[in-house]
N, C-alpha and C. Protein backbone atom coordinates (compact mmCIF):
# COMPACT_ATOMS: atom_id res chain seq x y z
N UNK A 1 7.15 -14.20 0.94
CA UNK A 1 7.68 -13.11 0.16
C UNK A 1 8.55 -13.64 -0.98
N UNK A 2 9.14 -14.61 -0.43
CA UNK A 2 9.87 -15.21 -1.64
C UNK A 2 9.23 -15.83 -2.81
N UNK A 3 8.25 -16.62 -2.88
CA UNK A 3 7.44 -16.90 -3.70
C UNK A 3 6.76 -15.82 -4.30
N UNK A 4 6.38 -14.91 -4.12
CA UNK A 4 5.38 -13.37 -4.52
C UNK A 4 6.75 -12.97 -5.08
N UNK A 5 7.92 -12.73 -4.66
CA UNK A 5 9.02 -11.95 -5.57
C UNK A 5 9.42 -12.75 -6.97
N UNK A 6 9.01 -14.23 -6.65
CA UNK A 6 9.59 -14.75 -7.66
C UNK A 6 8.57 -14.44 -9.18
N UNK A 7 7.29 -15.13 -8.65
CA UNK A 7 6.26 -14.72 -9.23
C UNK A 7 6.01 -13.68 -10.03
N UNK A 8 6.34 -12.36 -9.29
CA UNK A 8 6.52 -10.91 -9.97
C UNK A 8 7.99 -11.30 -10.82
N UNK A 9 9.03 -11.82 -10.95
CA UNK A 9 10.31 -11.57 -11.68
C UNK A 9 9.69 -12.67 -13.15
N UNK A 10 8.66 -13.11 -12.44
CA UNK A 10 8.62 -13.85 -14.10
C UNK A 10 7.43 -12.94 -14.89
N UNK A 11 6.53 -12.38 -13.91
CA UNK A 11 5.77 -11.43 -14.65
C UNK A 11 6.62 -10.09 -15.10
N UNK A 12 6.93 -9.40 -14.19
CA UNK A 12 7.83 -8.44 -15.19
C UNK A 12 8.63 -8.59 -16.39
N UNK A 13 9.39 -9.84 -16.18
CA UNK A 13 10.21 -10.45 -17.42
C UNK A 13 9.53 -10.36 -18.31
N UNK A 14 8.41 -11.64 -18.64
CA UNK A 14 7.66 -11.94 -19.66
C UNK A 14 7.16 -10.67 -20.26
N UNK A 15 6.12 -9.53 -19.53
CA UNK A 15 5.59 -8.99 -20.09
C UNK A 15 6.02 -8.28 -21.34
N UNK A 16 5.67 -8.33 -22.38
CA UNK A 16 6.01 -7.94 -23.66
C UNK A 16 7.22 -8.09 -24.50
N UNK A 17 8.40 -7.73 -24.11
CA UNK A 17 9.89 -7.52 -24.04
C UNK A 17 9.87 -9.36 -23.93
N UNK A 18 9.98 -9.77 -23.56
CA UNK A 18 9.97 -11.37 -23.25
C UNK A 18 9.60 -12.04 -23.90
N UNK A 19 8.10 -11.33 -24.54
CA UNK A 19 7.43 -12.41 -25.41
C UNK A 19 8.43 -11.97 -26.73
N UNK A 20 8.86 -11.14 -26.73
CA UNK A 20 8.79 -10.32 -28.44
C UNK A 20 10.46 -10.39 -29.16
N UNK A 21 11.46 -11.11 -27.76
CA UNK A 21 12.40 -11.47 -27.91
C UNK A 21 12.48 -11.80 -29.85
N UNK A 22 12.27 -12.52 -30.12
CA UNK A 22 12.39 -13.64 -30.82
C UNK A 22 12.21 -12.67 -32.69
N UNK A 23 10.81 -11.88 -32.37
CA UNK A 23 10.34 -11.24 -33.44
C UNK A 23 11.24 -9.56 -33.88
N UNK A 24 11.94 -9.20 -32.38
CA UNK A 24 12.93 -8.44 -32.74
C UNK A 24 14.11 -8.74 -33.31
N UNK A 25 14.33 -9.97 -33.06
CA UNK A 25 15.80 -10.22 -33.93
C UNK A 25 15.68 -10.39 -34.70
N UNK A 26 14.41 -10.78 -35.35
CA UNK A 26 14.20 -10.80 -36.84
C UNK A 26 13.70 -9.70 -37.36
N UNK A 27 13.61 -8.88 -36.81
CA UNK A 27 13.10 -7.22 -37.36
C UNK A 27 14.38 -6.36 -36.90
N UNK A 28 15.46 -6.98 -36.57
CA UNK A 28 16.33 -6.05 -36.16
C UNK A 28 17.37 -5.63 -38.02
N UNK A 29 18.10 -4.71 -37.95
CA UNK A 29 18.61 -4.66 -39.09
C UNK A 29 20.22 -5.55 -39.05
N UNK A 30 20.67 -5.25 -37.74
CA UNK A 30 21.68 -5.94 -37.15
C UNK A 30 21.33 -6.77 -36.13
N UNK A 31 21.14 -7.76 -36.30
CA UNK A 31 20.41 -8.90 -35.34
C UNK A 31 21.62 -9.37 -33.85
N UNK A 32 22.85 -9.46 -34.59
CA UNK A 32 23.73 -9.63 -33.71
C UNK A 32 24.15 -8.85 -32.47
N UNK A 33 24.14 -7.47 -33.02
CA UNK A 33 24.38 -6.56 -31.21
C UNK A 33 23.14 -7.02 -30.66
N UNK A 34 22.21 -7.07 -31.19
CA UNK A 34 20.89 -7.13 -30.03
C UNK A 34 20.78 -8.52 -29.58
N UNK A 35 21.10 -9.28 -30.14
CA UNK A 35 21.27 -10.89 -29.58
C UNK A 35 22.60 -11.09 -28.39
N UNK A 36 23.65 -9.83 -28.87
CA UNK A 36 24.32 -10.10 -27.45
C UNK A 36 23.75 -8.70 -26.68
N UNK A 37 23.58 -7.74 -26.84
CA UNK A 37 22.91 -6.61 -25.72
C UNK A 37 21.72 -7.48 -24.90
N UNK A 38 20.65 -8.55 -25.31
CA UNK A 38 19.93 -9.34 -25.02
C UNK A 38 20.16 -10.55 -23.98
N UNK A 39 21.55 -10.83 -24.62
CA UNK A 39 22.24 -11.74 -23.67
C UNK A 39 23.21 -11.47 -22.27
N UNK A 40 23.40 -9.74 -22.70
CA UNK A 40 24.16 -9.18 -21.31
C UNK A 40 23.00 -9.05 -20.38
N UNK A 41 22.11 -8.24 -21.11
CA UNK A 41 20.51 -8.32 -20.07
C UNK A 41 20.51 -9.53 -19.43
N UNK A 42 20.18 -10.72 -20.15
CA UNK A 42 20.17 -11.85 -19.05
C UNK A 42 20.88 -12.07 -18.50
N UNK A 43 22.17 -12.06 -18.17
CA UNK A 43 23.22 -12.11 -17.26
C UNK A 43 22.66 -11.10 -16.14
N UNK A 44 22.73 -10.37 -16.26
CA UNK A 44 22.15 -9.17 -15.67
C UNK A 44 20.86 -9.31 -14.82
N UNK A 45 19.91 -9.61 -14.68
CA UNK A 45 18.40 -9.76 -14.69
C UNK A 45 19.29 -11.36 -13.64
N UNK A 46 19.94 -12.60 -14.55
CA UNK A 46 20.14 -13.80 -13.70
C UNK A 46 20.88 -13.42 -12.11
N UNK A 47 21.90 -12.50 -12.46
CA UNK A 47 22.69 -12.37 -11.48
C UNK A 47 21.39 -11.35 -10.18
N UNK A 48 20.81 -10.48 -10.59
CA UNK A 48 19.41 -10.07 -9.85
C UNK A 48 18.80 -11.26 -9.17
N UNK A 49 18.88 -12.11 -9.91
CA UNK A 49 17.65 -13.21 -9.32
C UNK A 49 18.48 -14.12 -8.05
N UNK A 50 19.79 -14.46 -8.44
CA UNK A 50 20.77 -15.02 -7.53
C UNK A 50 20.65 -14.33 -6.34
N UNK A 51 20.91 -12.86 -6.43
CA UNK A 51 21.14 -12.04 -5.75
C UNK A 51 20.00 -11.65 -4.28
N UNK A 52 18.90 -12.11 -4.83
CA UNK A 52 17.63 -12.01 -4.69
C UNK A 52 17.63 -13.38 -4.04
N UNK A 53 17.80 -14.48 -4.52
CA UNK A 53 17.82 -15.68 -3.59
C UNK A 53 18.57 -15.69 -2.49
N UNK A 54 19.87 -15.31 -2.18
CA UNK A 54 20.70 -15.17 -1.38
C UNK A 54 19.63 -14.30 -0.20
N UNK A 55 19.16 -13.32 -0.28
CA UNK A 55 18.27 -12.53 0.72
C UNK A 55 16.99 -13.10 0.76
N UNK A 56 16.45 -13.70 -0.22
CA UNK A 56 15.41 -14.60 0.44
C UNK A 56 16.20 -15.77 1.76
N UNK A 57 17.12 -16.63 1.33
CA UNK A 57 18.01 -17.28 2.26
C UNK A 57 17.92 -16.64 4.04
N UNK A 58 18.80 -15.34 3.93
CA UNK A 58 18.95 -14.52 4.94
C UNK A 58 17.85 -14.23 5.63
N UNK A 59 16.61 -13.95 4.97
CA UNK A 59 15.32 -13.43 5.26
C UNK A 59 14.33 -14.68 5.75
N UNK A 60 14.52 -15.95 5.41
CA UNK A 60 14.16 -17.39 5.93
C UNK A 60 14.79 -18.07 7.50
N UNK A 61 15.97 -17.82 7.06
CA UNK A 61 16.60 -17.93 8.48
C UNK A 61 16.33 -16.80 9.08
N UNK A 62 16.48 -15.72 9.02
CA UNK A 62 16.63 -14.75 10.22
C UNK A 62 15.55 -13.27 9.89
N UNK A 63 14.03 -13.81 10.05
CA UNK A 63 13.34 -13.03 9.44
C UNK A 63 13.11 -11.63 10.60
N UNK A 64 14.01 -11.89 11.90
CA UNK A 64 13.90 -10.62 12.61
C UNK A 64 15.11 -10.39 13.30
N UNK A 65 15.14 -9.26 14.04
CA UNK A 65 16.61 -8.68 14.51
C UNK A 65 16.99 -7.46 13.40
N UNK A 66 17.90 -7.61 13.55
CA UNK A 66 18.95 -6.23 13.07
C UNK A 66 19.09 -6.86 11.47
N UNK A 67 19.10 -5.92 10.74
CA UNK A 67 19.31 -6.26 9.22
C UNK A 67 20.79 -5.19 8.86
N UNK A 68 22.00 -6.33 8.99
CA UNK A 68 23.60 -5.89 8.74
C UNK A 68 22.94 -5.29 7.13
N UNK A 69 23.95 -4.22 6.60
CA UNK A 69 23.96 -3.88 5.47
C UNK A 69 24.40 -4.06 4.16
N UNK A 70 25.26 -5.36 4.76
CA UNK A 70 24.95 -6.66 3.65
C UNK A 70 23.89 -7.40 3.06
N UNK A 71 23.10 -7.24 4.24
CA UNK A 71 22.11 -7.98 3.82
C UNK A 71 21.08 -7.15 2.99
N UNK A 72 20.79 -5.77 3.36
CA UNK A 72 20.41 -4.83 2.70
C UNK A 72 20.85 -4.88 1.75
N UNK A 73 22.10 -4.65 0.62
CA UNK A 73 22.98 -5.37 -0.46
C UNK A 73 22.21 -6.09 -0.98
N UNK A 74 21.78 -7.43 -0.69
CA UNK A 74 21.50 -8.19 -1.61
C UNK A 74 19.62 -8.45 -1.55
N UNK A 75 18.99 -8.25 -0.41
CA UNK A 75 17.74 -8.06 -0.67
C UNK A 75 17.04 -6.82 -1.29
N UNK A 76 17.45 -5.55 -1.34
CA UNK A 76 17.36 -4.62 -2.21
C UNK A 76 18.04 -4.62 -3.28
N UNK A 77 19.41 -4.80 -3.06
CA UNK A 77 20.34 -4.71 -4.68
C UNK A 77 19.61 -6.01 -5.46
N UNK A 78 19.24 -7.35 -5.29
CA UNK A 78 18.99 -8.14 -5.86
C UNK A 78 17.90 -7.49 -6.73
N UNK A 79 16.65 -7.12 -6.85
CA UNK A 79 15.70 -6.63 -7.07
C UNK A 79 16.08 -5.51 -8.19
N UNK A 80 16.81 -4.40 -7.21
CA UNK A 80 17.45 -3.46 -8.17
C UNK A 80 17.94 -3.83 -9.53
N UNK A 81 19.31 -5.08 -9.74
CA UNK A 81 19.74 -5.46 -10.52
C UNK A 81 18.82 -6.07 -11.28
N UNK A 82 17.97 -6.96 -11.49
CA UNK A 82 16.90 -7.66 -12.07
C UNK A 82 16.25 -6.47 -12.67
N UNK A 83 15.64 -5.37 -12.35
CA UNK A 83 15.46 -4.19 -12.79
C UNK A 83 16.37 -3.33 -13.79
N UNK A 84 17.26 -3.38 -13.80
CA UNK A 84 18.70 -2.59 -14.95
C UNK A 84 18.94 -3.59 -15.29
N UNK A 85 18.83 -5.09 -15.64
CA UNK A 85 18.58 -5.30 -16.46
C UNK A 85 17.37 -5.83 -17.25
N UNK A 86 16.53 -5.70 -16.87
CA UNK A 86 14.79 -5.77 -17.31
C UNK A 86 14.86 -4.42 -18.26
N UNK A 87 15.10 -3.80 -17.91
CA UNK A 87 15.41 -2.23 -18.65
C UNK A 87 16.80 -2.09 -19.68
N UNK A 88 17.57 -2.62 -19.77
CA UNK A 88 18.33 -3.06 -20.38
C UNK A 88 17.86 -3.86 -21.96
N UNK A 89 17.21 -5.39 -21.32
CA UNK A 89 16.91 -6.17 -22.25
C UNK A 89 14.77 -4.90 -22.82
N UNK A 90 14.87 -4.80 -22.42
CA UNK A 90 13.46 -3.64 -22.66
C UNK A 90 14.03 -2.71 -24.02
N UNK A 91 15.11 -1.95 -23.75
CA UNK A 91 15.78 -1.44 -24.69
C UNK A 91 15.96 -1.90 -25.93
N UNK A 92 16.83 -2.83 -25.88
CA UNK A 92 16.95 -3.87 -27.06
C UNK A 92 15.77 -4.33 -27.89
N UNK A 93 14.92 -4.71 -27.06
CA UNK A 93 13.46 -4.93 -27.78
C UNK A 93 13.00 -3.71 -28.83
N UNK A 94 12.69 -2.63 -27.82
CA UNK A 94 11.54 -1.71 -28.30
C UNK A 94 12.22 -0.14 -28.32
N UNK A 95 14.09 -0.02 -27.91
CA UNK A 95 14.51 1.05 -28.14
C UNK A 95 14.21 2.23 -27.26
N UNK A 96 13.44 1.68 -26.18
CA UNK A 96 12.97 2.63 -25.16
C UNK A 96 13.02 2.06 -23.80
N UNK A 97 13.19 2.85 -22.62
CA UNK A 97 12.66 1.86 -21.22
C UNK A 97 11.26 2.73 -20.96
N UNK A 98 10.94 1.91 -20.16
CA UNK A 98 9.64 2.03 -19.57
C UNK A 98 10.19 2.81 -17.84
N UNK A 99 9.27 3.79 -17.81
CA UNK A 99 10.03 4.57 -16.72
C UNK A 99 9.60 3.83 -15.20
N UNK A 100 8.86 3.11 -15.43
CA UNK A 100 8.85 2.62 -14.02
C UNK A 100 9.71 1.64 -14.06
N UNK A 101 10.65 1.01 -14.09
CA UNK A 101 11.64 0.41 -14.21
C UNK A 101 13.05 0.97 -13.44
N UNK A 102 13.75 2.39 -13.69
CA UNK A 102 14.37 3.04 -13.26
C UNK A 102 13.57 3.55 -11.95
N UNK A 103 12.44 3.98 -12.00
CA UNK A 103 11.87 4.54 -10.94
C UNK A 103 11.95 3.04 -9.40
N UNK A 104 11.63 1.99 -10.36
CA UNK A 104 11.47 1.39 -9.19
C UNK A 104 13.10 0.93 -8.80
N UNK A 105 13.89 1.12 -9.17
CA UNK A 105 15.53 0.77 -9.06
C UNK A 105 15.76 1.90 -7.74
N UNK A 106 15.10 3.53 -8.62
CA UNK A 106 15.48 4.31 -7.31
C UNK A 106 14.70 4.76 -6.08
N UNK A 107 13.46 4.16 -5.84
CA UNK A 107 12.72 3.84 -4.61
C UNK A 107 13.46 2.40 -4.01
N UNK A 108 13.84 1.26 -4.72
CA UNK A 108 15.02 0.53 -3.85
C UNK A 108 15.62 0.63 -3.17
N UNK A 109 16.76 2.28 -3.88
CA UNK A 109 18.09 2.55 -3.30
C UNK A 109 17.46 3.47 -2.25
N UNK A 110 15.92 4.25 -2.15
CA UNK A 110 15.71 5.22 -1.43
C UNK A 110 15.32 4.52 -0.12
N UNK A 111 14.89 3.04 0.05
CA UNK A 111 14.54 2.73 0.70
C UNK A 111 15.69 1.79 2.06
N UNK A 112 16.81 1.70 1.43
CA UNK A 112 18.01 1.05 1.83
C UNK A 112 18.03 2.00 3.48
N UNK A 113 18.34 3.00 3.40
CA UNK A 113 18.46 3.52 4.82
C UNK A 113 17.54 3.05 5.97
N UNK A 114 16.21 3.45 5.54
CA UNK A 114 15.02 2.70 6.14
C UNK A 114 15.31 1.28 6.47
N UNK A 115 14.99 0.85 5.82
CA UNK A 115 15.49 -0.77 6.16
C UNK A 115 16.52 -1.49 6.79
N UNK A 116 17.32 -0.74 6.66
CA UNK A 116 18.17 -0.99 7.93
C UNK A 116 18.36 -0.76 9.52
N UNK A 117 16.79 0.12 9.58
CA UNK A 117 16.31 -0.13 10.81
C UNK A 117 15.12 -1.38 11.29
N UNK A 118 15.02 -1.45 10.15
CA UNK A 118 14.02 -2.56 10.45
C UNK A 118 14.55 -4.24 10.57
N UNK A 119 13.68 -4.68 10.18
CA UNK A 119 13.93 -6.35 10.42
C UNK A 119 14.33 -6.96 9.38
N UNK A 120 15.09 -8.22 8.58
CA UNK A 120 15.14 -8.35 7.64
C UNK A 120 13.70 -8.58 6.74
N UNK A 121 12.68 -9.41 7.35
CA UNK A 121 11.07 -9.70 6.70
C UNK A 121 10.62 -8.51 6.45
N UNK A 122 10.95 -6.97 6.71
CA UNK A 122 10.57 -5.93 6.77
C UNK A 122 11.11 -5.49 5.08
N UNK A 123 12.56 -5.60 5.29
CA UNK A 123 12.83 -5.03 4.05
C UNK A 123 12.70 -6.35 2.91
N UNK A 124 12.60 -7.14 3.02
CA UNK A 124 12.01 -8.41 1.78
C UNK A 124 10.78 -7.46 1.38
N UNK A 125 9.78 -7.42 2.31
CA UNK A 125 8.57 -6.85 2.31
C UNK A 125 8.26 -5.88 1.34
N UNK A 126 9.73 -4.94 1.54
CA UNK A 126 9.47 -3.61 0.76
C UNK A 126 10.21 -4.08 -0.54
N UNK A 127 11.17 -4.89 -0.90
CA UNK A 127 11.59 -4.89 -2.10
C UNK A 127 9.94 -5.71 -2.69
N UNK A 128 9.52 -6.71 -2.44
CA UNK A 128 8.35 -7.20 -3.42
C UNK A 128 7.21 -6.24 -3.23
N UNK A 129 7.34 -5.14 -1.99
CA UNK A 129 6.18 -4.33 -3.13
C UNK A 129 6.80 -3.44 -4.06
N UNK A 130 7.58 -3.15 -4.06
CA UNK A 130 8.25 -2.26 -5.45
C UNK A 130 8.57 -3.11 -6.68
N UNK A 131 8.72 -4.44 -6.87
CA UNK A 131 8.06 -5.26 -7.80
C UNK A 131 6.71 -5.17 -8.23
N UNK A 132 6.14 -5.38 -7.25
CA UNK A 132 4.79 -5.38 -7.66
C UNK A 132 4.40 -4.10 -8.16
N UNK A 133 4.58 -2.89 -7.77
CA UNK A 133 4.51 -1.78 -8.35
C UNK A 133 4.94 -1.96 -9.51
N UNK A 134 5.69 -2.24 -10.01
CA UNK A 134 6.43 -2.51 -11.37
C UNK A 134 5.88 -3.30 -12.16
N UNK A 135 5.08 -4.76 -11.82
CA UNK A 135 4.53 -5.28 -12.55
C UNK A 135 2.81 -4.84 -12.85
N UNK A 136 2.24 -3.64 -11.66
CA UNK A 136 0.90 -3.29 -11.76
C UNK A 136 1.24 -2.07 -12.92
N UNK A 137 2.36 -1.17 -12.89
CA UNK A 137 2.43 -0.59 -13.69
C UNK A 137 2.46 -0.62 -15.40
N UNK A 138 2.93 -2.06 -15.26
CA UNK A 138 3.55 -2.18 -16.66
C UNK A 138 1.78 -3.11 -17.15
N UNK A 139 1.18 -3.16 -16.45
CA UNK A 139 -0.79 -4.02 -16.81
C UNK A 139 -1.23 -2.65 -17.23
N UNK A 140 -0.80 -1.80 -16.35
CA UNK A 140 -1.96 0.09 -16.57
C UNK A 140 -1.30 -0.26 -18.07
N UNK A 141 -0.10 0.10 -18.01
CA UNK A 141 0.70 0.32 -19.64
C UNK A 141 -0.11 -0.16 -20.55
N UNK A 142 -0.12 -1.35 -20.41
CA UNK A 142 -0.33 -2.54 -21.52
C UNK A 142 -2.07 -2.26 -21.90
N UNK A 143 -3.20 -1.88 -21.10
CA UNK A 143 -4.25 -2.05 -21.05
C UNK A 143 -4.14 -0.47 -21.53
N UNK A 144 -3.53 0.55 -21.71
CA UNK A 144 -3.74 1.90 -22.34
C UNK A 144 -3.88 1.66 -23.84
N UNK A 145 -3.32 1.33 -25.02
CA UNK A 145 -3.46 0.81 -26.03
C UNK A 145 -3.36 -0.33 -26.15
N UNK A 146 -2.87 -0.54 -28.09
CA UNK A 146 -2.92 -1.61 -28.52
C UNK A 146 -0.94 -2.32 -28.66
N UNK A 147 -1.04 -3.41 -28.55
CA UNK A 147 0.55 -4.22 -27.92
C UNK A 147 1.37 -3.58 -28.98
N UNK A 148 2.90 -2.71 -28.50
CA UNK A 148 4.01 -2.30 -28.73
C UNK A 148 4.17 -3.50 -30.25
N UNK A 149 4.78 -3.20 -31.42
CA UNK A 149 5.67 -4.09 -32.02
C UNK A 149 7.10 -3.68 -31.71
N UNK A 150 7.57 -4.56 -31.60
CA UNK A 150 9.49 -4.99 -31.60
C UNK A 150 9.96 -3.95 -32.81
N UNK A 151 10.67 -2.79 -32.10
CA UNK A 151 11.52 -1.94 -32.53
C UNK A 151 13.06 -1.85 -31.91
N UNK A 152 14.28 -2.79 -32.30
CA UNK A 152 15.15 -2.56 -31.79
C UNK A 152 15.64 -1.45 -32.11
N UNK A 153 16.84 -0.59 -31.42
CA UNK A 153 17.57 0.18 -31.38
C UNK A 153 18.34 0.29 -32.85
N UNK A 154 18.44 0.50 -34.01
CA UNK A 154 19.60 0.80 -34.58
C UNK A 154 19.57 -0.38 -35.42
């Protein structure tokens, strides 16, 4: 699971917003807020991924038993956060989020109760398929037309 979550955090990243970094700051009119709104995103999105390692950790050692709600914390919140800010730095790019992004932040938080009956490998389980939802969604996206250009905000 840990490898498949990671996998998905570099596909969600990259897709579009990732590549296009570079061509929005030069199409931006004010290049500077969006180079730091860009740079809070990655803080944001990094601290997700930390967050996300820490419960892979938990979920390696102790992939059954009781899942404390700490641990729920950081194997769902990790994911979550990587998400607000994926949607964050998304913004900055193209001035819009993509709604499966938020959606998948709040099937995370919907899923937190659940999972705390289960095992910890249980709820790993469910945060990388709500990644993956996120990254199958954003292929439908991409394969509906022709590729977004870099419209920052303002």
């Amino acid at each position: 699971m840990s490898f498949v979550a990671t996998v998905l955090f570099w596909r969600i990243y990259l897709h579009r917003a990732g590549e296009l970094l570079p061509a929005a700051i030069a199409a931006a009119r004010r290049p500077d807020p969006l180079a730091r709104s860009a740079a809070t995103a990655h803080l944001v999105m990094l601290a997700g991924i930390v967050a996300t390692a820490v419960g892979d950790e938990l979920v390696i050692a102790h992939p059954l038993g009781h899942t404390p709600r700490a641990w729920v914390a950081v194997i769902l919140g990790g994911p979550a956060l990587f998400l607000a800010g994926r949607a964050a730095f998304e913004y900055a790019v193209f001035a819009r989020v993509s709604p499966d992004r938020p959606i998948g932040i709040l099937v995370l938080l919907a899923l937190a109760p659940a999972v705390l009956l289960a095992p910890p490998l249980v709820a790993a389980v469910a945060a990388t398929a709500v990644l993956l939802g996120v990254a199958v969604a954003d292929t439908v996206r991409a394969h509906r037309g022709p590729p977004e250009p870099p419209s920052p905000p303002g």
